[in-house]
ModelCIF file with pLDDT and N, C-alpha, C, O atoms, coordinates in Angstrom:
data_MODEL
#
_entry.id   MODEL 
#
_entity.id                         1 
_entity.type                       polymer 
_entity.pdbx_number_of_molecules   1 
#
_entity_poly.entity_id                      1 
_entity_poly.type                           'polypeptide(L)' 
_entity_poly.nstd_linkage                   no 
_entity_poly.nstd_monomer                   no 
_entity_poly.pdbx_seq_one_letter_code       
;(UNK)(UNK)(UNK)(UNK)(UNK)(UNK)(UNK)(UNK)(UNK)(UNK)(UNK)(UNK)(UNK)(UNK)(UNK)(UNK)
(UNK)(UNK)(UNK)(UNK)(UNK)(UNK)(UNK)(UNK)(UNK)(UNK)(UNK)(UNK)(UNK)(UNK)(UNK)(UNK)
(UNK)(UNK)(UNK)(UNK)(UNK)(UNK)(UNK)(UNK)
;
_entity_poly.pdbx_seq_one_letter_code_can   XXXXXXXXXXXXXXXXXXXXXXXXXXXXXXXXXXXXXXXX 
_entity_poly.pdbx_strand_id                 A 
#
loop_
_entity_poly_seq.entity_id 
_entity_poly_seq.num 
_entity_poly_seq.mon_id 
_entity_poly_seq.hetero 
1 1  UNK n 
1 2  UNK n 
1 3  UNK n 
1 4  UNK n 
1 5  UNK n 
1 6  UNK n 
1 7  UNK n 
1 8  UNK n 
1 9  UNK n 
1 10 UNK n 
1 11 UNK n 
1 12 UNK n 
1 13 UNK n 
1 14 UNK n 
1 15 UNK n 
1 16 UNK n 
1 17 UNK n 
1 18 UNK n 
1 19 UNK n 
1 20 UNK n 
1 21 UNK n 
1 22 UNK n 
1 23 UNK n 
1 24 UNK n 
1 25 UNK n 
1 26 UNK n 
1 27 UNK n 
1 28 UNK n 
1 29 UNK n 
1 30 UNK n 
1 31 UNK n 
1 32 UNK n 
1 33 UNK n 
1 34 UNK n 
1 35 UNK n 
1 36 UNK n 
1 37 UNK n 
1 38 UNK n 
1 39 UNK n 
1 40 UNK n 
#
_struct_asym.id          A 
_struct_asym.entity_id   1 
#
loop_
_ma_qa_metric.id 
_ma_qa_metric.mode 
_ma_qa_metric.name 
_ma_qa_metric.software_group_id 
_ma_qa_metric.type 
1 global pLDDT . pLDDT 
2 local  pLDDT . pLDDT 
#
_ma_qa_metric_global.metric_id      1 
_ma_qa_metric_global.metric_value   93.58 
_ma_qa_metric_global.model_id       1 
_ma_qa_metric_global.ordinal_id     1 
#
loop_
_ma_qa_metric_local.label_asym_id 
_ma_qa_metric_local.label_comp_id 
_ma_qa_metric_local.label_seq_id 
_ma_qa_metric_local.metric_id 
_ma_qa_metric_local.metric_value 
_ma_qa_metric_local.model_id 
_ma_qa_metric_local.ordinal_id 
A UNK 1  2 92.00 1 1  
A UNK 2  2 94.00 1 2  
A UNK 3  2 95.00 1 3  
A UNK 4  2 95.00 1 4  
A UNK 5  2 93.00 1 5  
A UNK 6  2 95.00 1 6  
A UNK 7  2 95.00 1 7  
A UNK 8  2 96.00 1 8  
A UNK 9  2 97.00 1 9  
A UNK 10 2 96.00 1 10 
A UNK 11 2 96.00 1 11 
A UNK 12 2 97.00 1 12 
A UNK 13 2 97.00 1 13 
A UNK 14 2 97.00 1 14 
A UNK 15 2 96.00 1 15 
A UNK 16 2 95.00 1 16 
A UNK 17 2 97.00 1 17 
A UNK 18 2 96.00 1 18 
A UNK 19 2 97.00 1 19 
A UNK 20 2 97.00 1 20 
A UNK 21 2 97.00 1 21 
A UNK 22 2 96.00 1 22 
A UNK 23 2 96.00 1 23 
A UNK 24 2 96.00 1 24 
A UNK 25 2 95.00 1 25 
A UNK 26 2 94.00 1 26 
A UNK 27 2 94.00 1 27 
A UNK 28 2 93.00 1 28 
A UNK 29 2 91.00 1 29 
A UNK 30 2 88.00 1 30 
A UNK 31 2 83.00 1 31 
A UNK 32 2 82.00 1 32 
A UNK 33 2 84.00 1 33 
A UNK 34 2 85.00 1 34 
A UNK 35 2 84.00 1 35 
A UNK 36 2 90.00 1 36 
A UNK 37 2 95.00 1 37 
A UNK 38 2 95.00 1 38 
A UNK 39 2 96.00 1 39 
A UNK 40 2 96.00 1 40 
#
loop_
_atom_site.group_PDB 
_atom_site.id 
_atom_site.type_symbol 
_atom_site.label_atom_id 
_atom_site.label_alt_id 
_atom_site.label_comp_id 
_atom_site.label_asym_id 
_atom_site.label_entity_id 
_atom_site.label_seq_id 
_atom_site.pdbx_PDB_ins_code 
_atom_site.Cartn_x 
_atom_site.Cartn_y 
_atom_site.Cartn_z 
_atom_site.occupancy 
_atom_site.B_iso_or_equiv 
_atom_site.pdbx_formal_charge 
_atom_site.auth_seq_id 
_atom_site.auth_comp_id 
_atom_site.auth_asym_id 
_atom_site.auth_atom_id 
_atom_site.pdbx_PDB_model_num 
ATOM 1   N N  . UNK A 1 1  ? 47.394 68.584 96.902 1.00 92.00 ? 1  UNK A N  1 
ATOM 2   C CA . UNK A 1 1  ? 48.769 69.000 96.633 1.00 92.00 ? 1  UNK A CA 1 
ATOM 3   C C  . UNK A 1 1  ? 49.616 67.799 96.237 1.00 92.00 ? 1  UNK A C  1 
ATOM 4   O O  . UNK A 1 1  ? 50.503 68.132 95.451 1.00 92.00 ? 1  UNK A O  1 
ATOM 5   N N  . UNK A 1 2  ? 49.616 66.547 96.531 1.00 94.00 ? 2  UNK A N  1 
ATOM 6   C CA . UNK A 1 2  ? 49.959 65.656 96.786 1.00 94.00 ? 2  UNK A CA 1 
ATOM 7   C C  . UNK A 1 2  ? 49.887 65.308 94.701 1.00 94.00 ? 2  UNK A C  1 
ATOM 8   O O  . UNK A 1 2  ? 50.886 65.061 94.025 1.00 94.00 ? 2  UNK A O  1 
ATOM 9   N N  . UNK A 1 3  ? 48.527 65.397 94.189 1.00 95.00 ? 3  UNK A N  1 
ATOM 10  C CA . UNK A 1 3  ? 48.222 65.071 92.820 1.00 95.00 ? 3  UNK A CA 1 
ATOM 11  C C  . UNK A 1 3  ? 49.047 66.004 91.600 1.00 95.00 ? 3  UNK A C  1 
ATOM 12  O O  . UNK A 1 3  ? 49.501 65.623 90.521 1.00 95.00 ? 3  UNK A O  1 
ATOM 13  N N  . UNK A 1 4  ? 49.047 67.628 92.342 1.00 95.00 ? 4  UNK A N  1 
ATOM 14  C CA . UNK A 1 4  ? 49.820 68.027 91.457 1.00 95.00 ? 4  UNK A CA 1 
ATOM 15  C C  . UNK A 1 4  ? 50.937 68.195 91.701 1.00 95.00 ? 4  UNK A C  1 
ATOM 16  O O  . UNK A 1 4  ? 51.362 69.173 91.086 1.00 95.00 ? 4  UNK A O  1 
ATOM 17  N N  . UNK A 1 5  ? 51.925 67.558 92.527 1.00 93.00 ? 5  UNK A N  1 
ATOM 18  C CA . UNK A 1 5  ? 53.447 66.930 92.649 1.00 93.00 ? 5  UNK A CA 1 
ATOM 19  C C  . UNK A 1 5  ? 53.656 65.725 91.901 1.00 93.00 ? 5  UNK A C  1 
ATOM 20  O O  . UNK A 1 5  ? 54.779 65.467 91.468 1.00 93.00 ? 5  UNK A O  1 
ATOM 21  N N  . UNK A 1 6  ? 52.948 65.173 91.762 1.00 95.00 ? 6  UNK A N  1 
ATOM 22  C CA . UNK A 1 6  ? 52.539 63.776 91.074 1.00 95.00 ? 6  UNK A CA 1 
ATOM 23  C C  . UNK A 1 6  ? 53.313 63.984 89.351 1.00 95.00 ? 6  UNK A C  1 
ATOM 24  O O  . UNK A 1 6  ? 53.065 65.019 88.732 1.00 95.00 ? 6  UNK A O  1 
ATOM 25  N N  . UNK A 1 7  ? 54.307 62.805 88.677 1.00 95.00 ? 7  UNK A N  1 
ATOM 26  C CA . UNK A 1 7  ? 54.702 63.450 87.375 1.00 95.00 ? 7  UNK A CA 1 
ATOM 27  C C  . UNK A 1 7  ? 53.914 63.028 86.628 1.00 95.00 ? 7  UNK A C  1 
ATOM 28  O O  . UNK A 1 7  ? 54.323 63.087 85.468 1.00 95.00 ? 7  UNK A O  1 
ATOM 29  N N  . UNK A 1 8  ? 52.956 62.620 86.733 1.00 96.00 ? 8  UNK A N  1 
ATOM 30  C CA . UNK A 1 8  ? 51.488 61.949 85.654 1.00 96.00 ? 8  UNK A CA 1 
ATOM 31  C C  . UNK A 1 8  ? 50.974 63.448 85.367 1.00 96.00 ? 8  UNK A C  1 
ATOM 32  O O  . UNK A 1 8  ? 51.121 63.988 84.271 1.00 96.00 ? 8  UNK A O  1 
ATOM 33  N N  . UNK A 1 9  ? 50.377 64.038 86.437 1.00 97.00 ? 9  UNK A N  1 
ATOM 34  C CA . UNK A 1 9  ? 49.929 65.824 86.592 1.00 97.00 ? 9  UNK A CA 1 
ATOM 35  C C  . UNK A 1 9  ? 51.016 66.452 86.177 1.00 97.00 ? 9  UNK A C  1 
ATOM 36  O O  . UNK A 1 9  ? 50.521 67.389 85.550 1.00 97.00 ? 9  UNK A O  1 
ATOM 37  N N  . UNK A 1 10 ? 52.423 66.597 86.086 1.00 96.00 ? 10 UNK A N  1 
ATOM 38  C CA . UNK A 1 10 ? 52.961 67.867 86.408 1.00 96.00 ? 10 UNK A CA 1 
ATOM 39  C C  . UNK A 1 10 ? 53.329 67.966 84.521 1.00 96.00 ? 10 UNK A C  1 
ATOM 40  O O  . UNK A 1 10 ? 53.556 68.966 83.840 1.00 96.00 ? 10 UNK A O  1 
ATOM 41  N N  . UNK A 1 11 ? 53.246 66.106 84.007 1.00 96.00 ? 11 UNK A N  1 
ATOM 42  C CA . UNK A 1 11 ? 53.230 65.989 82.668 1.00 96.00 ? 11 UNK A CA 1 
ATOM 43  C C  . UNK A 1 11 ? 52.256 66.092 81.775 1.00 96.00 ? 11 UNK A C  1 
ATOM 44  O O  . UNK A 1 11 ? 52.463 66.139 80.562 1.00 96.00 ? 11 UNK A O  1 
ATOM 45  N N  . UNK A 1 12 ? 51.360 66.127 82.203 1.00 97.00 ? 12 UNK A N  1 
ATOM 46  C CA . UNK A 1 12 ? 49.723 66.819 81.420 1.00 97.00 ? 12 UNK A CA 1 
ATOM 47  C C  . UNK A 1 12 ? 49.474 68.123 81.458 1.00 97.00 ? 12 UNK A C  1 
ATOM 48  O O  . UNK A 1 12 ? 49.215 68.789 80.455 1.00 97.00 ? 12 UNK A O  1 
ATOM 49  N N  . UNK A 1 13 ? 49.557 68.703 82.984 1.00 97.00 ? 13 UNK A N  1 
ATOM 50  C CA . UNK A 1 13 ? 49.809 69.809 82.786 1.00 97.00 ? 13 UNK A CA 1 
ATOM 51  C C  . UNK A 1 13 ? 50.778 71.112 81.709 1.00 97.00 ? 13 UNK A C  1 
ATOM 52  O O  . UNK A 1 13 ? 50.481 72.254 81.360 1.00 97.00 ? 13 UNK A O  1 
ATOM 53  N N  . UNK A 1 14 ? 51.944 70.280 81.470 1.00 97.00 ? 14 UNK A N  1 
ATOM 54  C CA . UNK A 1 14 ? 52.977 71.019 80.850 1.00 97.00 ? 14 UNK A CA 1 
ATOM 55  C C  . UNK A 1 14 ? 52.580 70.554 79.470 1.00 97.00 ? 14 UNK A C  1 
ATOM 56  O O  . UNK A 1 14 ? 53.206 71.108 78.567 1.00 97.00 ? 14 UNK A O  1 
ATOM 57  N N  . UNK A 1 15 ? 51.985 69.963 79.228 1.00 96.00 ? 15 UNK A N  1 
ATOM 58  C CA . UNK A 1 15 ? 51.302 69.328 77.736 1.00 96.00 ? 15 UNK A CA 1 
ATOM 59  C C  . UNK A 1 15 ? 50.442 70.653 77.359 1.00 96.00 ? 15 UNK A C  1 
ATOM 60  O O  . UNK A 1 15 ? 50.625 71.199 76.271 1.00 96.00 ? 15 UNK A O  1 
ATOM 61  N N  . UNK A 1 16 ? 49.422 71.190 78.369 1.00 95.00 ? 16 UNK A N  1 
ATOM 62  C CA . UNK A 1 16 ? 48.839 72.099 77.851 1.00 95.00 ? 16 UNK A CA 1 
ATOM 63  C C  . UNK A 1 16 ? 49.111 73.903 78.413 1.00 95.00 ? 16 UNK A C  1 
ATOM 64  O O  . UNK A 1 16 ? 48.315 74.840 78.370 1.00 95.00 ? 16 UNK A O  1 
ATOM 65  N N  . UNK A 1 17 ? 50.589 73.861 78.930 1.00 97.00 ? 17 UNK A N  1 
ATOM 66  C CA . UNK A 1 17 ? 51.243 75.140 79.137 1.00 97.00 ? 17 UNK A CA 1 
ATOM 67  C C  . UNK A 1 17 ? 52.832 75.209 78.714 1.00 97.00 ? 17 UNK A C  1 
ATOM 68  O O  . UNK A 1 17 ? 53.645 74.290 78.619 1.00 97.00 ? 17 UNK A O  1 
ATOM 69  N N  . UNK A 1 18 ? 52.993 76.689 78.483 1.00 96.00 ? 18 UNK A N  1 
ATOM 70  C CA . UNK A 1 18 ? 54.618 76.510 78.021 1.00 96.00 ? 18 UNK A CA 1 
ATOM 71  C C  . UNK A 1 18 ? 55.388 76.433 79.343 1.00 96.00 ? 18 UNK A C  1 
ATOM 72  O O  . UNK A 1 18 ? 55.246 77.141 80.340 1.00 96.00 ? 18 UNK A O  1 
ATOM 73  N N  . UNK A 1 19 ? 56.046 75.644 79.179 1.00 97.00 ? 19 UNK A N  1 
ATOM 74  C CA . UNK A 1 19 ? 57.050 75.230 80.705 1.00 97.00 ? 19 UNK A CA 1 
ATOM 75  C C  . UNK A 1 19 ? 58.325 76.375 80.714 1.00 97.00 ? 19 UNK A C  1 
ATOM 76  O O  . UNK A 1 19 ? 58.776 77.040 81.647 1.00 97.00 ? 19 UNK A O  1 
ATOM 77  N N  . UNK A 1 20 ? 58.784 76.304 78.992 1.00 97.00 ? 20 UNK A N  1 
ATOM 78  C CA . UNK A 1 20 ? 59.595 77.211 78.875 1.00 97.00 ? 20 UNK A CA 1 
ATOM 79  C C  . UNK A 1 20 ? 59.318 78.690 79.559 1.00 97.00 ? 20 UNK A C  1 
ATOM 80  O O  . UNK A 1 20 ? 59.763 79.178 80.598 1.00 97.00 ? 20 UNK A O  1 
ATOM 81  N N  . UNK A 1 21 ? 58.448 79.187 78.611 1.00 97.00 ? 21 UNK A N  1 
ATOM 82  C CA . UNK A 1 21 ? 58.082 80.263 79.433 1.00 97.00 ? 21 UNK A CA 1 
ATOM 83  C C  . UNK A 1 21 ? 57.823 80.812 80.879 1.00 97.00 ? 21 UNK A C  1 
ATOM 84  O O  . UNK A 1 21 ? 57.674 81.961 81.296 1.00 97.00 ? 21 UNK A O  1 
ATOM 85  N N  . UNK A 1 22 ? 57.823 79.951 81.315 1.00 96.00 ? 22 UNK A N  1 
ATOM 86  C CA . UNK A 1 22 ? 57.078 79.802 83.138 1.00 96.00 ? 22 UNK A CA 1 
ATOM 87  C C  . UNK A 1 22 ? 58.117 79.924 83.921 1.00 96.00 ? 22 UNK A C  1 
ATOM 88  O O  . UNK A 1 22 ? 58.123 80.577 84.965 1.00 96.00 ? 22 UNK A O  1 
ATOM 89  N N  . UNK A 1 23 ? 59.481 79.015 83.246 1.00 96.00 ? 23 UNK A N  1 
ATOM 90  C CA . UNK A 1 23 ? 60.814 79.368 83.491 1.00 96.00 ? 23 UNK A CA 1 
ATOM 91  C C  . UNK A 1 23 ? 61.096 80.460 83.391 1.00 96.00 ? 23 UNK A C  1 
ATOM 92  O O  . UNK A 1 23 ? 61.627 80.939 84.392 1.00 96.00 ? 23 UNK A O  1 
ATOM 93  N N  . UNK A 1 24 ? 60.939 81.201 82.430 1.00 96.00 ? 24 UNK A N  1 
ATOM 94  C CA . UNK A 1 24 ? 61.374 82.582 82.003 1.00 96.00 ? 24 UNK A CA 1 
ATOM 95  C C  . UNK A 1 24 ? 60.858 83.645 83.152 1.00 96.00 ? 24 UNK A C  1 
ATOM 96  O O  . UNK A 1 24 ? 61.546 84.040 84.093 1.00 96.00 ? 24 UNK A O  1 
ATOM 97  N N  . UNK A 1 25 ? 59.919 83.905 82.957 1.00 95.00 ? 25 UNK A N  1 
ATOM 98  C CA . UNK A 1 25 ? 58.776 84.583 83.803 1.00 95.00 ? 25 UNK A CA 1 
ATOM 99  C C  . UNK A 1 25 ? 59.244 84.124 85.560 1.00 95.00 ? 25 UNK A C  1 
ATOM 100 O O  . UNK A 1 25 ? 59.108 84.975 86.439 1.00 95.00 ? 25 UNK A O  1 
ATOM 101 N N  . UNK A 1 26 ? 59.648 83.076 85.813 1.00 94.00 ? 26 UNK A N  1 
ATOM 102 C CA . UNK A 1 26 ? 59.932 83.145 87.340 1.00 94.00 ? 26 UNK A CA 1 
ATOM 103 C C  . UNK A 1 26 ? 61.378 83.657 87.419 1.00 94.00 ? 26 UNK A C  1 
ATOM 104 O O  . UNK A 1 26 ? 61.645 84.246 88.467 1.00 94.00 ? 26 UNK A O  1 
ATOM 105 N N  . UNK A 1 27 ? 62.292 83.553 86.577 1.00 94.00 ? 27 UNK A N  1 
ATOM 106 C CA . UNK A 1 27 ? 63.811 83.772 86.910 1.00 94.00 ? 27 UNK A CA 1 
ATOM 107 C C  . UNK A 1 27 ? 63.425 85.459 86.878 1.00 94.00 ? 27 UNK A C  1 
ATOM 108 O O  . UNK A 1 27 ? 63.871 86.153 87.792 1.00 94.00 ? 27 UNK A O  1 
ATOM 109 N N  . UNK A 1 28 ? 62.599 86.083 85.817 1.00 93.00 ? 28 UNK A N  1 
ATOM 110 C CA . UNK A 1 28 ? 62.245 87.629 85.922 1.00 93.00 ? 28 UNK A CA 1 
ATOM 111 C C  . UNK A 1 28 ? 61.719 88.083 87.363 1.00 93.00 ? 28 UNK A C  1 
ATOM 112 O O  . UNK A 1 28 ? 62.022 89.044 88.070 1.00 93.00 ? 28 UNK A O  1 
ATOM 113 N N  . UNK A 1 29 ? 60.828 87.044 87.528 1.00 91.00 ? 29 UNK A N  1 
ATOM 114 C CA . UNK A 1 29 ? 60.066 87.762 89.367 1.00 91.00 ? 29 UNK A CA 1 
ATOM 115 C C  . UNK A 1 29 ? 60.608 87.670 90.194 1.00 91.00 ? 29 UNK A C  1 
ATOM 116 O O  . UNK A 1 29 ? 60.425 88.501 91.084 1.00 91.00 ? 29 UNK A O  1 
ATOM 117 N N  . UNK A 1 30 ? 61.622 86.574 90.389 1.00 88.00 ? 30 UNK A N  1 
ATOM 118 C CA . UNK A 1 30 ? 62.261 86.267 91.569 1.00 88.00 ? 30 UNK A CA 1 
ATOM 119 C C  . UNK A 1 30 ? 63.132 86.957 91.819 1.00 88.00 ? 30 UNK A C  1 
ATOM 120 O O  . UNK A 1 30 ? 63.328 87.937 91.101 1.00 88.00 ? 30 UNK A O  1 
ATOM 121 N N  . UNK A 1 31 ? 64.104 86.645 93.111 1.00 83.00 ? 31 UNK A N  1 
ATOM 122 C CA . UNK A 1 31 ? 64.838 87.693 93.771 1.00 83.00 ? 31 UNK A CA 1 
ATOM 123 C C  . UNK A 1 31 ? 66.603 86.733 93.199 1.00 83.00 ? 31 UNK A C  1 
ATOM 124 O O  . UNK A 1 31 ? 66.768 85.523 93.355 1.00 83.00 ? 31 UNK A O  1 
ATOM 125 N N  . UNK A 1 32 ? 67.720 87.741 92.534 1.00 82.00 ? 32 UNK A N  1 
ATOM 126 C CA . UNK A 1 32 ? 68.860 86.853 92.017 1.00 82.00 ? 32 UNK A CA 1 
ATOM 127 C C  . UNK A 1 32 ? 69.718 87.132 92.774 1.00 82.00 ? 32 UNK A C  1 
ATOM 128 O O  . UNK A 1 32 ? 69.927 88.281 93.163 1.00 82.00 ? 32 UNK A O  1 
ATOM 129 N N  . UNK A 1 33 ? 70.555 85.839 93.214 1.00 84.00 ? 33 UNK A N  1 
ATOM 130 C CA . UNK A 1 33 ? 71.696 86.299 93.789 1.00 84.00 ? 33 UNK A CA 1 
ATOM 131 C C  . UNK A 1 33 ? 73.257 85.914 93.497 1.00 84.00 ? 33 UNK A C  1 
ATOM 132 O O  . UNK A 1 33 ? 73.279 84.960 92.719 1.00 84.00 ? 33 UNK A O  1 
ATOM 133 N N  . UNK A 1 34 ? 74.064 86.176 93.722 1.00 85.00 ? 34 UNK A N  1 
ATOM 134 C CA . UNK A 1 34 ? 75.111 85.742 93.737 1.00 85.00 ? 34 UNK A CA 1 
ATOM 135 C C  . UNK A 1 34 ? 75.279 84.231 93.613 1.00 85.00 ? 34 UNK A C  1 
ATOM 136 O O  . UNK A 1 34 ? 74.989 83.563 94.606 1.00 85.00 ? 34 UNK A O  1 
ATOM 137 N N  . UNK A 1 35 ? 75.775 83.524 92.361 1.00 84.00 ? 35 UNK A N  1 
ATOM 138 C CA . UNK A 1 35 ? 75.838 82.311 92.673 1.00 84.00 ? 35 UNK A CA 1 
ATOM 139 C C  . UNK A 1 35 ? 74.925 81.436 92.855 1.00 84.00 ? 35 UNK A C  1 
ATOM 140 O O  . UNK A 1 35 ? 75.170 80.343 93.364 1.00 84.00 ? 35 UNK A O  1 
ATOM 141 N N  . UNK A 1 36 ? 73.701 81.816 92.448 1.00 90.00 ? 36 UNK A N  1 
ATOM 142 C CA . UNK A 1 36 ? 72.598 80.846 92.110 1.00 90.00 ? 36 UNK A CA 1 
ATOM 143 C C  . UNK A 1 36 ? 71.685 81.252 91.101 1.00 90.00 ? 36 UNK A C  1 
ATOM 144 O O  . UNK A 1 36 ? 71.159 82.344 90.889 1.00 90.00 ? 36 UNK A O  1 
ATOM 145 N N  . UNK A 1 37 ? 71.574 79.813 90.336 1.00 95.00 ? 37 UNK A N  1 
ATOM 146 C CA . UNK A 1 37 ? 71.199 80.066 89.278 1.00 95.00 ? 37 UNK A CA 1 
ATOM 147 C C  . UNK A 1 37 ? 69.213 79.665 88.816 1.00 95.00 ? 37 UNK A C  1 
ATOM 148 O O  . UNK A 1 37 ? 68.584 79.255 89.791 1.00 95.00 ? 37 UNK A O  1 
ATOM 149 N N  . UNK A 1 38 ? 68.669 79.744 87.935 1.00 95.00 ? 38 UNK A N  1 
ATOM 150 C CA . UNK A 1 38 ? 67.261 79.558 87.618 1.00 95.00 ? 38 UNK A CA 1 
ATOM 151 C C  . UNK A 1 38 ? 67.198 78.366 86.633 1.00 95.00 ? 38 UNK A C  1 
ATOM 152 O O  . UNK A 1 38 ? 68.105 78.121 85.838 1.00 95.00 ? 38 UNK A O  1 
ATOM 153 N N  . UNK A 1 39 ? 66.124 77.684 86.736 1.00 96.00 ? 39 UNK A N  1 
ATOM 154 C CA . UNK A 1 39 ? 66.209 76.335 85.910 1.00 96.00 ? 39 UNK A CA 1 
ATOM 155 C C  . UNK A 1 39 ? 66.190 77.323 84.176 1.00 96.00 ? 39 UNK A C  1 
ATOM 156 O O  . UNK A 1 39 ? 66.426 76.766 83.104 1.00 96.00 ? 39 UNK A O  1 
ATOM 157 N N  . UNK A 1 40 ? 65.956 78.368 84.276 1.00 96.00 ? 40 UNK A N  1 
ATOM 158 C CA . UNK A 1 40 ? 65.564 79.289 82.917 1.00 96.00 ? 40 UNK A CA 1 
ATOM 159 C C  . UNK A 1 40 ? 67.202 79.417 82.426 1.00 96.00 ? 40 UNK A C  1 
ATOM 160 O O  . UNK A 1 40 ? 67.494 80.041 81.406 1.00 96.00 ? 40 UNK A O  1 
#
């Protein structure tokens, strides 16, 4: 857990996934509330 907190990993990783999208897709699943907002 420790490696993929790491920004060497979290920047390779996002090299070969859309980050954008991932944003998107969690602000949709998650629960919204009043006054807080999604990095999306």
């Amino acid at each position: 857990s420790a490696k993929i907190k790491s920004a060497s990993f979290i920047k390779d990783f996002y090299q070969n996934h859309d980050l954008r999208q991932s944003l998107i897709i969690h602000k949709q699943k998650a629960k919204s509330e009043k006054n807080i907002y999604f990095l999306a």
